[in-house]
Protein backbone atom coordinates (compact mmCIF):
# COMPACT_ATOMS: atom_id res chain seq x y z
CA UNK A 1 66.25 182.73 88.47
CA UNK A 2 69.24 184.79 87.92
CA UNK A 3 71.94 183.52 84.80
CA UNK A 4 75.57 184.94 84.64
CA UNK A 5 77.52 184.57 81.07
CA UNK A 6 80.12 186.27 79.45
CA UNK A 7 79.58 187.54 76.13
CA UNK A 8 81.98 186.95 73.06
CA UNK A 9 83.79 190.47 71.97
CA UNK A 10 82.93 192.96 75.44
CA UNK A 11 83.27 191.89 78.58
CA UNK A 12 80.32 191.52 80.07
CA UNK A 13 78.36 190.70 83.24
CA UNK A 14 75.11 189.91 82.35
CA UNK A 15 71.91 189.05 84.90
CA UNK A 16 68.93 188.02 83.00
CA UNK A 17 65.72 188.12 85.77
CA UNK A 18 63.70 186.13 84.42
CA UNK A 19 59.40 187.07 85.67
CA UNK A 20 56.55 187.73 83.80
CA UNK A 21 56.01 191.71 82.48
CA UNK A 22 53.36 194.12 84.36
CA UNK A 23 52.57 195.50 80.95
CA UNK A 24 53.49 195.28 77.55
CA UNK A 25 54.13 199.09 77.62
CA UNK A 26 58.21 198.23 78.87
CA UNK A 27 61.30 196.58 76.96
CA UNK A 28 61.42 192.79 77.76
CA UNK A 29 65.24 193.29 77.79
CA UNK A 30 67.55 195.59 78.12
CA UNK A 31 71.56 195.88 77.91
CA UNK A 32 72.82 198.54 80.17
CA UNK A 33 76.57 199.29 80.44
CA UNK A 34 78.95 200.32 83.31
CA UNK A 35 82.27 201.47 83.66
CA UNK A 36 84.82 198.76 83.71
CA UNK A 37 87.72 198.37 86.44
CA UNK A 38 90.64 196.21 86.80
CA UNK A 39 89.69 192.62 87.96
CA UNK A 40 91.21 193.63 91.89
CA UNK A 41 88.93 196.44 92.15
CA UNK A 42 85.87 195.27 90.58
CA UNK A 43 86.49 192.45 92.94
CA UNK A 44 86.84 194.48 96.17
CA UNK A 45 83.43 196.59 95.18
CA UNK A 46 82.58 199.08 97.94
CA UNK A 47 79.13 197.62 99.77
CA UNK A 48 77.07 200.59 98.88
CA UNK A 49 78.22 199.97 95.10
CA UNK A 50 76.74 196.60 95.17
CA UNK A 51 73.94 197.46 97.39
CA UNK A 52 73.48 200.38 94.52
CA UNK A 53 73.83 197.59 92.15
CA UNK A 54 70.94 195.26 94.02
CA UNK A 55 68.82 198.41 93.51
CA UNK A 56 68.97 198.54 89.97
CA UNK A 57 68.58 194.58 89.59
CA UNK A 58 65.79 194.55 91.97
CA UNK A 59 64.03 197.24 90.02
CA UNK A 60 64.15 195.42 86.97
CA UNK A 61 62.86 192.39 88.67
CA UNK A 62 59.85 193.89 89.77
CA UNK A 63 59.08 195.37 86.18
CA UNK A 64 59.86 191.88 84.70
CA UNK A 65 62.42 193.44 82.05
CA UNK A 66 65.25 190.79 81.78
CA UNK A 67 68.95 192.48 81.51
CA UNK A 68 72.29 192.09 80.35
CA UNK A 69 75.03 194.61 82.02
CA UNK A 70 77.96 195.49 79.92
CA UNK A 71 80.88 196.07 81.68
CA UNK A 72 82.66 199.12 79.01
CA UNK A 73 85.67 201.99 79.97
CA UNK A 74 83.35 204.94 80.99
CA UNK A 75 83.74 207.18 78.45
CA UNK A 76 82.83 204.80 75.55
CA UNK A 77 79.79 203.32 77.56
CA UNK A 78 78.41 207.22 77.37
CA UNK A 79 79.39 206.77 73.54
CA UNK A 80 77.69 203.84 72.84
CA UNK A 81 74.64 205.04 74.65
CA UNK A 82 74.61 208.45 72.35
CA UNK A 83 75.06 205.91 69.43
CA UNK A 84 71.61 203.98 70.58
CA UNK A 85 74.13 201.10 70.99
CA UNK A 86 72.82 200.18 73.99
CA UNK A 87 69.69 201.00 76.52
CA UNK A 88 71.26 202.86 79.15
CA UNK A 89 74.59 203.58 81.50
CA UNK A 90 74.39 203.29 85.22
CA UNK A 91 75.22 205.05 87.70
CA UNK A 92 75.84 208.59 86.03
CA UNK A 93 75.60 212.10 87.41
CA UNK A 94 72.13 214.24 86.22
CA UNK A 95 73.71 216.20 83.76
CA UNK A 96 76.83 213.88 82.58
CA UNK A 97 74.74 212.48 79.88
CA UNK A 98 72.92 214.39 77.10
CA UNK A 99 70.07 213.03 74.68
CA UNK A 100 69.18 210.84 77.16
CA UNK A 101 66.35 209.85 79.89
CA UNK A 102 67.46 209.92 83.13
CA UNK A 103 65.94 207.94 86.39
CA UNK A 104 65.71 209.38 89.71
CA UNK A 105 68.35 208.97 91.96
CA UNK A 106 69.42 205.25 92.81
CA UNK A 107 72.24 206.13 94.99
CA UNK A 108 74.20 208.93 96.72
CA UNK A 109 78.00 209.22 96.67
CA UNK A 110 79.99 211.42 98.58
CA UNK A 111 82.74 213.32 96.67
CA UNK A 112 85.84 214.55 98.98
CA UNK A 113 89.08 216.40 97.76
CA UNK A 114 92.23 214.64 98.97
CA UNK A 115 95.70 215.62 99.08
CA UNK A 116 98.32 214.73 101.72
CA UNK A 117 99.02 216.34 104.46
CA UNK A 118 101.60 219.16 104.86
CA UNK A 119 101.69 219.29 101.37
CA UNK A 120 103.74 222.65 100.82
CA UNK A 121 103.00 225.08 98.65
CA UNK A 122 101.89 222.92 95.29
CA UNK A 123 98.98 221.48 97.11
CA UNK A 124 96.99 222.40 94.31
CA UNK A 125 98.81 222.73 91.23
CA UNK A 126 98.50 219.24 89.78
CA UNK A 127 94.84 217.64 89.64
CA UNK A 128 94.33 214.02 89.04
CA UNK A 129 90.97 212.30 87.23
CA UNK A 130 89.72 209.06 85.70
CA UNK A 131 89.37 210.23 82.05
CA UNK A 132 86.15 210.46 80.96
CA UNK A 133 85.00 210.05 84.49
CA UNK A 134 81.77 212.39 85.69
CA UNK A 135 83.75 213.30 87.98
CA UNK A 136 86.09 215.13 85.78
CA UNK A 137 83.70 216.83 83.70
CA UNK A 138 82.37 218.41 86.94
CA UNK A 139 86.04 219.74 87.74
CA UNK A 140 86.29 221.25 84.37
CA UNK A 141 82.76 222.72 84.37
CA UNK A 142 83.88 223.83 87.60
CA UNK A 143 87.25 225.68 85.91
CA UNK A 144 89.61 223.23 87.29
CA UNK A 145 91.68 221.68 84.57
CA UNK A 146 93.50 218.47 84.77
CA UNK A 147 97.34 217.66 84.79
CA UNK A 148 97.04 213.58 84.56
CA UNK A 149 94.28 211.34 83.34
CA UNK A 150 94.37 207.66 84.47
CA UNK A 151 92.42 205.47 82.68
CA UNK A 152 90.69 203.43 86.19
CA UNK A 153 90.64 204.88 89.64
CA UNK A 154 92.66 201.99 90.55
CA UNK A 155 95.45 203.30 88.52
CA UNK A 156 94.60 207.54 90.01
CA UNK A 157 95.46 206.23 93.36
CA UNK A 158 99.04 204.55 92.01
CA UNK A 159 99.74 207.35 90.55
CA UNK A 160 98.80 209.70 93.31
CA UNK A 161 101.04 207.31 95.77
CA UNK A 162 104.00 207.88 93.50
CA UNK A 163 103.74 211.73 93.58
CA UNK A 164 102.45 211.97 90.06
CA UNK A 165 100.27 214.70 91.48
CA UNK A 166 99.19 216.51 94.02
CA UNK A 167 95.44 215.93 94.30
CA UNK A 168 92.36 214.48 93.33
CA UNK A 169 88.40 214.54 94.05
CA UNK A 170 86.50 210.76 94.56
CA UNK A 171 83.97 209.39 96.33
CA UNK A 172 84.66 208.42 100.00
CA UNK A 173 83.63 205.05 100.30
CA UNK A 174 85.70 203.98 96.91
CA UNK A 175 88.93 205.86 98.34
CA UNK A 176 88.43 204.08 101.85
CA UNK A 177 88.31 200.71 100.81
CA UNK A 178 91.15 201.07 97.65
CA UNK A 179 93.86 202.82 100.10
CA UNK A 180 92.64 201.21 103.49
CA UNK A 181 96.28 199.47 104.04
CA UNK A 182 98.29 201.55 102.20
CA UNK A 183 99.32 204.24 104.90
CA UNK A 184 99.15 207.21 103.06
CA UNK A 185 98.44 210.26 105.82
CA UNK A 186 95.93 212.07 103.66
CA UNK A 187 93.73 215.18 104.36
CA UNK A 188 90.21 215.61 102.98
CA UNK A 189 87.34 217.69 102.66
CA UNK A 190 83.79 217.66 101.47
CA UNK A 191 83.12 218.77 97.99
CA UNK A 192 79.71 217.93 97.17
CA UNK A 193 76.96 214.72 97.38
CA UNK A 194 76.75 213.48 93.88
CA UNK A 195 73.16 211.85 92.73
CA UNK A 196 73.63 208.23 91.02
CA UNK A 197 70.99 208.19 88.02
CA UNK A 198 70.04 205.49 85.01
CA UNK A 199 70.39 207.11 82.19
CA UNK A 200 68.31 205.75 79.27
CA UNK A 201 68.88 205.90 75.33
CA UNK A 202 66.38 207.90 73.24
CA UNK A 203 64.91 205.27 71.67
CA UNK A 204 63.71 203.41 75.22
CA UNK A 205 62.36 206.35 76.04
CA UNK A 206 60.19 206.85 72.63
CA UNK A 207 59.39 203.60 72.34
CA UNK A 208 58.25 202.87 75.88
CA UNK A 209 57.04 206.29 76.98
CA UNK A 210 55.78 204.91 79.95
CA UNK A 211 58.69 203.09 81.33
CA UNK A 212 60.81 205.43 83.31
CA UNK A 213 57.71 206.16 85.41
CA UNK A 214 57.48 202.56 86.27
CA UNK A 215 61.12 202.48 87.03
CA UNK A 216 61.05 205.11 89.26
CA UNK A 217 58.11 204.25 91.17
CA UNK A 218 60.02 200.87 92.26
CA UNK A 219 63.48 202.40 93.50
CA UNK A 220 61.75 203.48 96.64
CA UNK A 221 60.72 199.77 97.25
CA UNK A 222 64.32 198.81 96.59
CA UNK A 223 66.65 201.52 98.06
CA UNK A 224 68.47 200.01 100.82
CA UNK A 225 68.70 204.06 102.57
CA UNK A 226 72.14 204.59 101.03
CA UNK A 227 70.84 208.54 101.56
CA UNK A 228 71.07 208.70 104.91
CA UNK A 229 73.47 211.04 106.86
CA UNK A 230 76.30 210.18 108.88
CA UNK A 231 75.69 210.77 112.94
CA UNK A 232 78.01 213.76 112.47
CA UNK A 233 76.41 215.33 109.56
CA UNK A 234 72.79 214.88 111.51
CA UNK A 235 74.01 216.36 114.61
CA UNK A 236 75.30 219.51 112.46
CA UNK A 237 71.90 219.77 110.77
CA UNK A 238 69.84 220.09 114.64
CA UNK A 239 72.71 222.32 115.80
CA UNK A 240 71.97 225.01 112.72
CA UNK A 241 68.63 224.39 113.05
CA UNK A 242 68.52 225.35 117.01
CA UNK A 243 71.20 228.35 116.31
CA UNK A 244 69.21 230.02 113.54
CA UNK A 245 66.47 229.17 113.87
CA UNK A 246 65.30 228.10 117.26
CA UNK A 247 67.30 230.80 119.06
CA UNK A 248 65.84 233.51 117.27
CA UNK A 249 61.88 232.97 118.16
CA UNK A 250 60.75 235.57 120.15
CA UNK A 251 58.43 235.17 123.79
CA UNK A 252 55.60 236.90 121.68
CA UNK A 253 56.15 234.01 118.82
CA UNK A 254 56.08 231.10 121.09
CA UNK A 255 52.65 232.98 123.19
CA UNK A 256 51.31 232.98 119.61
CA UNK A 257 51.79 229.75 118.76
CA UNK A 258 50.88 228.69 122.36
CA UNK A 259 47.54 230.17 121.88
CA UNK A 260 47.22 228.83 118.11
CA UNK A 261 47.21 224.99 119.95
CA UNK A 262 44.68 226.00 122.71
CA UNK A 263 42.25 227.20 120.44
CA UNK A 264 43.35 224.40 117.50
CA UNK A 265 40.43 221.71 117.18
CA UNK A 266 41.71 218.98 115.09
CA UNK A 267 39.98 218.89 111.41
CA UNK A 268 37.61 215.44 110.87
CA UNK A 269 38.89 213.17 107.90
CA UNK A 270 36.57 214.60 105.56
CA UNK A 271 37.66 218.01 106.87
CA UNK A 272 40.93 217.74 106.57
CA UNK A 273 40.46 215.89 103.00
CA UNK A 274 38.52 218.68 101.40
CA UNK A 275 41.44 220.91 102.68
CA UNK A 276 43.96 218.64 101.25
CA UNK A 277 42.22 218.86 97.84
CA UNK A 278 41.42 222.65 98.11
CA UNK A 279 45.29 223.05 98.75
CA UNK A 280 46.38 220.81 95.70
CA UNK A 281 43.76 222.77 93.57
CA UNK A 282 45.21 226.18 94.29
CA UNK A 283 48.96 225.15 93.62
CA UNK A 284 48.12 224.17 90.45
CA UNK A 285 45.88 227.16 89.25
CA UNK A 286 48.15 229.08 91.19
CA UNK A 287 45.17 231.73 92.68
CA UNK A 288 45.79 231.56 96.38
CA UNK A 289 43.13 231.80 98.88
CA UNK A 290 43.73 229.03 101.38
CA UNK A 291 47.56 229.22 100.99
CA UNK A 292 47.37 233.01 101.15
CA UNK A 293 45.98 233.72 104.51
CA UNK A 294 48.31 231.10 105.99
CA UNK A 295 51.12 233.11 104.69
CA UNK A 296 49.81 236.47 105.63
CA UNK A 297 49.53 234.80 109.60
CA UNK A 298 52.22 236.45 111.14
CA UNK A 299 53.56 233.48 112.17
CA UNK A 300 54.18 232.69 108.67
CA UNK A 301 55.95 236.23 108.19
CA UNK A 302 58.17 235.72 110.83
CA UNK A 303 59.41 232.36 109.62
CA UNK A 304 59.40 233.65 105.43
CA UNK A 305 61.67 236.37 107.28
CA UNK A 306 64.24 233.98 109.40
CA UNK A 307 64.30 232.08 106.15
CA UNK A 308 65.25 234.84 104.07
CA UNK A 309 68.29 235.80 105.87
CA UNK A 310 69.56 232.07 106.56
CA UNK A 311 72.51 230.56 104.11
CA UNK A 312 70.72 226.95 104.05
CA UNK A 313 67.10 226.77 104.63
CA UNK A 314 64.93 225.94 102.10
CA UNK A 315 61.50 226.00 103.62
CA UNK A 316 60.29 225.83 107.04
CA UNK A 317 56.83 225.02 108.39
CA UNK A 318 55.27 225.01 111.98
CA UNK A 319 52.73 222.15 112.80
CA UNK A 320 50.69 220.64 115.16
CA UNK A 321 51.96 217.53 116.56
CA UNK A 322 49.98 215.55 114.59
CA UNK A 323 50.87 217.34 110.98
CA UNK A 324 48.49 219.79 110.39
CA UNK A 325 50.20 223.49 108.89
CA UNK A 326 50.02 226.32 111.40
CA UNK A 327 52.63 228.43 109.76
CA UNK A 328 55.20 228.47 106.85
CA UNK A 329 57.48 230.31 104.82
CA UNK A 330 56.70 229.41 101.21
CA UNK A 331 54.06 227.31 99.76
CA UNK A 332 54.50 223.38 100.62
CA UNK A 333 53.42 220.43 98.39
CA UNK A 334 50.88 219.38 100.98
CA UNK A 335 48.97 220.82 103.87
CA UNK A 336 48.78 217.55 105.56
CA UNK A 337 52.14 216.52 106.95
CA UNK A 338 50.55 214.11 109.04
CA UNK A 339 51.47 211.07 107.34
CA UNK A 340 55.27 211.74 106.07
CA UNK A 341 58.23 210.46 107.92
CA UNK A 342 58.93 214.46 109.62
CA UNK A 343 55.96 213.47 111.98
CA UNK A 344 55.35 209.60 112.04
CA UNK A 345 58.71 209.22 113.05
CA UNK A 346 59.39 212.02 115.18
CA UNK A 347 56.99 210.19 117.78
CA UNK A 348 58.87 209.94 121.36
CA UNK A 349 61.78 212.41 120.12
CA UNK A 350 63.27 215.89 120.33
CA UNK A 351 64.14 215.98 117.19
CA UNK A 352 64.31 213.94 113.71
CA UNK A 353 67.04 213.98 110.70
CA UNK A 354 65.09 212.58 107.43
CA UNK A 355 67.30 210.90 104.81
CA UNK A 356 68.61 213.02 101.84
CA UNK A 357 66.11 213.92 99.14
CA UNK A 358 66.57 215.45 95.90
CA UNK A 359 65.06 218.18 94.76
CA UNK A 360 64.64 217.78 90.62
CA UNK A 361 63.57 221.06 90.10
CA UNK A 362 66.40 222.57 91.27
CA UNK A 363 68.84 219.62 91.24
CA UNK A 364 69.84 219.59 94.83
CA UNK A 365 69.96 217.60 97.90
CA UNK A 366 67.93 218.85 100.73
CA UNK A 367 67.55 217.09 104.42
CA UNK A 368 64.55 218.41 106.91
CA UNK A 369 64.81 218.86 110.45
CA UNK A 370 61.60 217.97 112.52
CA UNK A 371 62.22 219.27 116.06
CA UNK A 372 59.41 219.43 119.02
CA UNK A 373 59.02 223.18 119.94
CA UNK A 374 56.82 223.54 123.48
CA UNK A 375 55.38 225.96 124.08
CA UNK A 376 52.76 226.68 127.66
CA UNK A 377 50.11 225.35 125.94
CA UNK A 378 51.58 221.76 124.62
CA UNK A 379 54.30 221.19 121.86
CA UNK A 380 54.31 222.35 118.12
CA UNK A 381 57.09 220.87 114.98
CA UNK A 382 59.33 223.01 113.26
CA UNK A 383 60.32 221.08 110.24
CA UNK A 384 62.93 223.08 108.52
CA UNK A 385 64.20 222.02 104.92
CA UNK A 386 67.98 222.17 104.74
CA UNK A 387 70.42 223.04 101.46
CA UNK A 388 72.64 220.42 103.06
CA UNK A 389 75.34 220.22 100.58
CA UNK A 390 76.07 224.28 101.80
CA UNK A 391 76.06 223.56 105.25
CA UNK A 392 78.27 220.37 104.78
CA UNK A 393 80.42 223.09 102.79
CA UNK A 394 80.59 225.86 105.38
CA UNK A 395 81.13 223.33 108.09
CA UNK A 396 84.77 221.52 107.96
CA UNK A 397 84.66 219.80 111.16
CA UNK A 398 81.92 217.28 110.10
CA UNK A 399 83.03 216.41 106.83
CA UNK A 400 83.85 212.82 108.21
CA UNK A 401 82.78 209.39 107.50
């Protein structure tokens, strides 16, 4: 059962889920806090916000932790959060939030820079931001330093109607559905995907050490895809893929590979098991034996060398069709690709674009390519790992809707 009340003093929208706890080792509530809008745009709530929103709540249901969501201006929602005021602020940026536990990703925005078109020669001069706003910190991290706050991005767009400036950076989906019947003839252009976290207070996170595990092993069950890449963006990804990568295997490469299926036998369960493991073991100690004479196959060196001189591949591996490593250009996670999404789904296909996926480690977003490579002797995958947010950069033409 799901109750809605407003609390006295802050306004507040607050769900309570009610369900029985997995554990004991999680919060049996918790008050989370938002940024606040005016009532017409909290009303007219983009459907990936809400879906975003659904994520969270489902999560929490799952966990059977009951919640109350504060609705606060952004900037003191990050102050009461510092203060241990409340449990956490949703949806923030990775780094927007310091002394604090952050989930993984719940949802993907996409940030575009807007101005109007035929702007003359102050295009740029005058930047507009929500104060306090992720968003703006980035600019300013970023060197770019702002002529007008507005306190909502209701009010950024009034302003930006009435000439108070000359430009401003939001996400796409929020800008579409604010100015869909205004008529303003604006240009825009792909900036950057920005990762929607939880961020949690200390104190949740020493007092229920556990927790953020068992949040993040739920959001997977309760993403509704809002990572996945428009048909434009997709179609860009293959087309780099085939230019760079494709294009530049030799005859002797595709002979080689060729000959690697004719003589492949395909490893028993226990086989390829025991190879799993033996994989898993050497990443960890880090003394390559296994992983080392894959990488001195000279497949392997040609593919470590195509990667080294492409802009925006990450990693790129060579398969069988059914997932097991031929060839690759760093160390993966896994030998067996077998049973991930870049094979299962590529079944019947040319090619495959997998959802965005983002990389902790090195906080960014990275897409992989499967595509079927044939060769005389049957087919092989490519499945190249893409720095997407680069490409998206160095390509204008798809950064559409």
């Amino acid at each position: 059962m799901t109750v809605v009340r407003i609390l006295p003093k802050l306004p507040v929208f607050a769900v309570f889920l009610l369900s029985t706890p997995l554990s004991e080792a999680q919060p049996e509530l918790l008050v989370l806090a938002t940024h606040s809008r005016v009532s017409g745009e909290y009303i007219q709530r983009t459907e990936q916000e809400l879906q975003a929103t659904k994520v969270v709540l489902c999560v929490l249901s799952n966990l059977g932790v009951k919640s109350e969501i504060l609705m606060l201006p952004w900037a003191r929602a990050k102050r009461e959060l510092e203060r241990g005021n409340i449990d956490g602020v949703f949806f923030t940026s990775p780094t927007e939030v310091t002394q604090s536990l952050r989930s993984q990703p719940v949802t993907l925005e996409h940030w575009y820079r807007y101005h109007r078109k035929n702007p003359g020669q102050a295009a740029y001069d005058r930047l507009g931001v929500v104060r306090g706003s992720d968003i703006e910190n980035w600019l300013i991290e970023q060197g770019q330093k702002p002529y007008m706050q507005a306190p909502d991005m209701h009010q950024l767009l009034a302003q930006f109607t009435s000439g108070r400036f000359d430009y401003f950076v939001a996400d796409r989906d929020r800008v579409t559905l604010l100015l869909a019947d205004n008529g303003i003839d604006m240009e825009k252009s792909f900036v950057r995907f920005a990762a929607k976290t939880i961020s949690f207070s200390a104190d949740v996170a020493r007092q229920y050490p556990d927790f953020i595990h068992q949040f993040n092993s739920q959001i997977s069950q309760c993403n509704p895809q809002v990572t996945r890449l428009s048909e434009a963006q997709q179609k860009a990804a293959v087309e780099i893929v085939v230019k760079d990568l494709v294009s530049q295997l030799s005859e002797d490469f595709l002979q080689r590979a060729g000959q690697y299926i004719s003589e492949h036998r395909p490893m028993s369960e226990p086989a390829l098991t025991a190879t799993e493991a033996q994989w898993l073991q050497e990443l960890r100690s880090g003394e390559y034996h296994l992983i080392q004479n894959l990488l001195d196959d000279p497949l392997s060196q040609v593919l470590t060398a195509i990667e080294a001189d492409s802009r925006f591949f990450r990693e790129i591996m060579l398969t069988t069709e059914k997932g097991e490593l031929l060839a690759m250009s760093r160390p993966t996670s896994d030998y067996w690709q077998g049973d991930e999404g870049k094979i299962t789904e590529l079944t019947g296909r040319q090619f495959r674009v997998s959802v965005l996926k983002f990389d902790d480690s090195v906080s960014e977003f990275l897409a992989h390519v499967s595509y079927r490579l044939p060769t005389q002797q049957g087919s092989v995958v490519l499945i190249v790992g893409l720095q997407i947010e680069k490409l998206l950069l160095n390509t204008p033409k798809i950064n559409t809707p």
